[in-house]
C-alpha atoms as a PDB file:
ATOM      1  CA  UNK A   1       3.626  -1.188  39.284  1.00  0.00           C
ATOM      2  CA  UNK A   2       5.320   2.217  38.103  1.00  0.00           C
ATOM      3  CA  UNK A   3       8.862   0.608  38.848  1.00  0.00           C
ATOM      4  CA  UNK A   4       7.699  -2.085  36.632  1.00  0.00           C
ATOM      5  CA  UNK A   5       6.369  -0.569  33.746  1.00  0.00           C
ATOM      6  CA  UNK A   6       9.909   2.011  34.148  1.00  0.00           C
ATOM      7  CA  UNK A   7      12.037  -0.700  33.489  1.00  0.00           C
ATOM      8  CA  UNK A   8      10.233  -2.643  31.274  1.00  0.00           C
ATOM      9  CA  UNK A   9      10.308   0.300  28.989  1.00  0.00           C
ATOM     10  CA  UNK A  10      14.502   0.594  29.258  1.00  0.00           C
ATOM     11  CA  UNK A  11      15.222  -2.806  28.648  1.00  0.00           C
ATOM     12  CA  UNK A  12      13.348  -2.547  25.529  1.00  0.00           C
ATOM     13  CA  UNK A  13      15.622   1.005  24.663  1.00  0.00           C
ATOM     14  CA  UNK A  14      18.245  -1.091  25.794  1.00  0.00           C
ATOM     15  CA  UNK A  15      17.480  -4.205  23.198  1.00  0.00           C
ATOM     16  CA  UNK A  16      16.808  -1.927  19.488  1.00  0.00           C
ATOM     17  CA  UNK A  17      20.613  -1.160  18.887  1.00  0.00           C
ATOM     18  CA  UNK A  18      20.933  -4.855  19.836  1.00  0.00           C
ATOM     19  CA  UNK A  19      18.290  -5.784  16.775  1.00  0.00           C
ATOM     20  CA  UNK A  20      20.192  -3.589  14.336  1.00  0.00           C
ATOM     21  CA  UNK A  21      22.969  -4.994  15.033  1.00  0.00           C
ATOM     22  CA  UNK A  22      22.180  -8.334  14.572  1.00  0.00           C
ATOM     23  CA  UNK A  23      19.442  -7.493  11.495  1.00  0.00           C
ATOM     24  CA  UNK A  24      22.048  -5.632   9.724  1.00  0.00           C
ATOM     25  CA  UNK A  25      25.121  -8.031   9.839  1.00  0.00           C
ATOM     26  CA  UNK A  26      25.839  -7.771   5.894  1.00  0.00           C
ATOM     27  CA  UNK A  27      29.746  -8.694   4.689  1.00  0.00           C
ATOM     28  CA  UNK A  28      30.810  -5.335   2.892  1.00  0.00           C
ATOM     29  CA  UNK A  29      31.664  -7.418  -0.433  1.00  0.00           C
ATOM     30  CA  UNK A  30      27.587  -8.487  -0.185  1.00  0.00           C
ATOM     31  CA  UNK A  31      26.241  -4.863   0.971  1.00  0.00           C
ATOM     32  CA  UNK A  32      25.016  -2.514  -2.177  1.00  0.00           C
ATOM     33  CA  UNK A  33      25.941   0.694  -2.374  1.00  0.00           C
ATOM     34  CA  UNK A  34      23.933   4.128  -0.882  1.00  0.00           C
ATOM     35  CA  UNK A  35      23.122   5.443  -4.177  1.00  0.00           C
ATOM     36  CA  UNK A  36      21.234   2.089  -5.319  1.00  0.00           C
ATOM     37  CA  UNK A  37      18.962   2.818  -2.382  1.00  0.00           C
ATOM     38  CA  UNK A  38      18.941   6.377  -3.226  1.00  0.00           C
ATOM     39  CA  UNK A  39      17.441   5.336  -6.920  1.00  0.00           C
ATOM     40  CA  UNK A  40      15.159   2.749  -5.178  1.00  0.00           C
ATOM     41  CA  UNK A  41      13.480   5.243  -3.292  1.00  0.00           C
ATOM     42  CA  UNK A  42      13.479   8.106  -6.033  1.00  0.00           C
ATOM     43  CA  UNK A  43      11.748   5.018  -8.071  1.00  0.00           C
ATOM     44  CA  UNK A  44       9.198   5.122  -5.274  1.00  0.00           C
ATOM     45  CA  UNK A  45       8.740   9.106  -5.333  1.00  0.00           C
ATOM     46  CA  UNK A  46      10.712   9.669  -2.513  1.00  0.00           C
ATOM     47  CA  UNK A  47      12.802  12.113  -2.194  1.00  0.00           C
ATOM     48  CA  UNK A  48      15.869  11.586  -0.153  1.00  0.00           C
ATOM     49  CA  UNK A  49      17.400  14.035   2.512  1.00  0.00           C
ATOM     50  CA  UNK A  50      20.557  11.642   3.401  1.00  0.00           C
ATOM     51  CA  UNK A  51      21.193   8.420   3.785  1.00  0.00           C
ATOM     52  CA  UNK A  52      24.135   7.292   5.819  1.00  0.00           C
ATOM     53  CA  UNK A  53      25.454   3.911   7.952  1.00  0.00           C
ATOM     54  CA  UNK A  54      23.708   2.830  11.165  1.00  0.00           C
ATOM     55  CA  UNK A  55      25.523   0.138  12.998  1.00  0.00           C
ATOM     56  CA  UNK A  56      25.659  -1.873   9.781  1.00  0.00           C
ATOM     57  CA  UNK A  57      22.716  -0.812   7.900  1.00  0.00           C
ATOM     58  CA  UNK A  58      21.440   1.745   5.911  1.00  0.00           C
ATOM     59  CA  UNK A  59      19.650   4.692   7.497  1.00  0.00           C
ATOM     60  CA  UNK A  60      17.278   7.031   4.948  1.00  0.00           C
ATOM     61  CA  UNK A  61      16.036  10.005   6.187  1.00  0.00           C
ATOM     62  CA  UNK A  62      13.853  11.117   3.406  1.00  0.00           C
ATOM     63  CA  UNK A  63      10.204  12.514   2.230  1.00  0.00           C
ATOM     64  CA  UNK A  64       8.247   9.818   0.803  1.00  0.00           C
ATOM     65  CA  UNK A  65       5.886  10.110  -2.314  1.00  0.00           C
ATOM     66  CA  UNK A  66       2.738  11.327  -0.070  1.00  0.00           C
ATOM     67  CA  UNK A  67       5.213  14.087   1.431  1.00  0.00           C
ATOM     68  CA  UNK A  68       5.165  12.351   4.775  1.00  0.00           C
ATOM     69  CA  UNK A  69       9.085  12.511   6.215  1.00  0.00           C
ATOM     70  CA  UNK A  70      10.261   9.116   6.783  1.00  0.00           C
ATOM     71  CA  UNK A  71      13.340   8.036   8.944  1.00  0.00           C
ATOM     72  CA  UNK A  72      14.448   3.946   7.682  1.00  0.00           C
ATOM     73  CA  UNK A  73      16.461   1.935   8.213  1.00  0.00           C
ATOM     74  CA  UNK A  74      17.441  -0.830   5.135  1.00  0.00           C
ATOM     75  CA  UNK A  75      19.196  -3.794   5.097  1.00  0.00           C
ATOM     76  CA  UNK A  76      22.039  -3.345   2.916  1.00  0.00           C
ATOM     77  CA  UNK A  77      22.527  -6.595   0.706  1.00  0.00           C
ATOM     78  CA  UNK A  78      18.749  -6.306  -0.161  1.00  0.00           C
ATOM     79  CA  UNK A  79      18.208  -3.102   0.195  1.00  0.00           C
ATOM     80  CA  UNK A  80      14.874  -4.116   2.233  1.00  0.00           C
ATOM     81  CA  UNK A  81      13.099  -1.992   4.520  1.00  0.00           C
ATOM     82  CA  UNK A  82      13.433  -2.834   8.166  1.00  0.00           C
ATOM     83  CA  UNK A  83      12.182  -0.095  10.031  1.00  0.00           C
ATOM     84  CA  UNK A  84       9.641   2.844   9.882  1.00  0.00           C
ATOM     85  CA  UNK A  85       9.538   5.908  11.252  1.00  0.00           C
ATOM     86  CA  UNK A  86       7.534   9.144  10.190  1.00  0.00           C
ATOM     87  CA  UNK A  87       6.920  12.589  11.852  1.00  0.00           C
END
Protein backbone atom coordinates (compact mmCIF):
# COMPACT_ATOMS: atom_id res chain seq x y z
CA UNK A 1 0.00 0.00 0.00
CA UNK A 2 2.99 2.43 1.01
CA UNK A 3 4.84 1.40 -2.33
CA UNK A 4 1.70 2.42 -3.96
CA UNK A 5 0.81 5.56 -2.64
CA UNK A 6 5.12 6.35 -3.09
CA UNK A 7 4.85 6.14 -6.59
CA UNK A 8 1.70 7.38 -7.25
CA UNK A 9 2.89 10.57 -5.73
CA UNK A 10 6.24 10.70 -8.27
CA UNK A 11 4.53 10.10 -11.30
CA UNK A 12 2.41 12.97 -10.56
CA UNK A 13 6.00 15.21 -9.76
CA UNK A 14 6.99 13.58 -12.75
CA UNK A 15 3.78 14.83 -15.02
CA UNK A 16 3.61 19.05 -13.79
CA UNK A 17 6.71 20.14 -15.93
CA UNK A 18 4.98 17.96 -18.55
CA UNK A 19 1.57 20.30 -18.12
CA UNK A 20 3.62 23.48 -18.39
CA UNK A 21 5.02 22.52 -21.09
CA UNK A 22 2.27 21.69 -23.03
CA UNK A 23 -0.13 24.68 -21.29
CA UNK A 24 2.42 27.17 -22.11
CA UNK A 25 3.26 26.41 -25.84
CA UNK A 26 2.82 30.22 -27.02
CA UNK A 27 4.80 31.28 -30.56
CA UNK A 28 7.11 34.22 -29.30
CA UNK A 29 5.52 36.63 -32.09
CA UNK A 30 1.93 35.74 -30.07
CA UNK A 31 3.47 35.88 -26.34
CA UNK A 32 3.09 39.57 -24.56
CA UNK A 33 5.67 40.96 -22.95
CA UNK A 34 6.70 40.67 -18.84
CA UNK A 35 5.95 44.15 -18.11
CA UNK A 36 2.19 43.89 -19.47
CA UNK A 37 1.79 41.26 -16.78
CA UNK A 38 3.70 43.32 -14.43
CA UNK A 39 0.90 46.29 -14.99
CA UNK A 40 -1.86 43.58 -14.91
CA UNK A 41 -1.05 42.61 -11.59
CA UNK A 42 -0.09 46.19 -10.18
CA UNK A 43 -3.84 46.86 -11.67
CA UNK A 44 -4.86 44.12 -9.26
CA UNK A 45 -2.79 45.58 -6.14
CA UNK A 46 -0.18 43.29 -6.43
CA UNK A 47 2.95 44.01 -6.03
CA UNK A 48 5.48 42.12 -8.00
CA UNK A 49 8.87 40.62 -6.69
CA UNK A 50 10.01 39.15 -10.30
CA UNK A 51 8.63 37.68 -12.92
CA UNK A 52 10.70 35.58 -15.23
CA UNK A 53 10.23 32.47 -18.03
CA UNK A 54 9.21 28.97 -16.91
CA UNK A 55 9.44 26.42 -19.62
CA UNK A 56 7.39 28.71 -21.86
CA UNK A 57 5.32 30.64 -19.56
CA UNK A 58 5.36 33.32 -17.34
CA UNK A 59 6.29 32.78 -13.70
CA UNK A 60 5.22 35.83 -11.02
CA UNK A 61 6.47 35.66 -7.81
CA UNK A 62 4.73 38.51 -6.18
CA UNK A 63 2.54 39.85 -3.01
CA UNK A 64 -0.95 40.09 -3.93
CA UNK A 65 -3.42 42.93 -2.84
CA UNK A 66 -4.36 41.07 0.63
CA UNK A 67 -0.42 40.83 1.26
CA UNK A 68 -0.55 37.09 0.82
CA UNK A 69 2.86 36.07 -1.37
CA UNK A 70 1.83 34.40 -4.44
CA UNK A 71 4.07 32.21 -6.78
CA UNK A 72 2.04 31.99 -10.70
CA UNK A 73 2.46 30.91 -13.35
CA UNK A 74 0.61 32.85 -16.66
CA UNK A 75 0.10 31.94 -19.94
CA UNK A 76 1.84 34.33 -22.01
CA UNK A 77 -0.41 35.25 -25.14
CA UNK A 78 -3.28 35.91 -22.60
CA UNK A 79 -1.62 36.69 -19.89
CA UNK A 80 -4.12 34.20 -17.91
CA UNK A 81 -3.48 32.72 -14.71
CA UNK A 82 -2.70 29.04 -14.71
CA UNK A 83 -1.42 28.20 -11.52
CA UNK A 84 -1.55 29.23 -7.77
CA UNK A 85 0.63 29.04 -5.22
CA UNK A 86 0.81 31.06 -1.83
CA UNK A 87 2.93 30.70 1.40
Amino acid sequence: MKKTLALAFVASLLAMPAFAADVCNVPADKAQSKDALKAQLEKDGWTVRQIKDQKGCYEAYAVNAAGKRMENLFDPETLKMLDVEAD
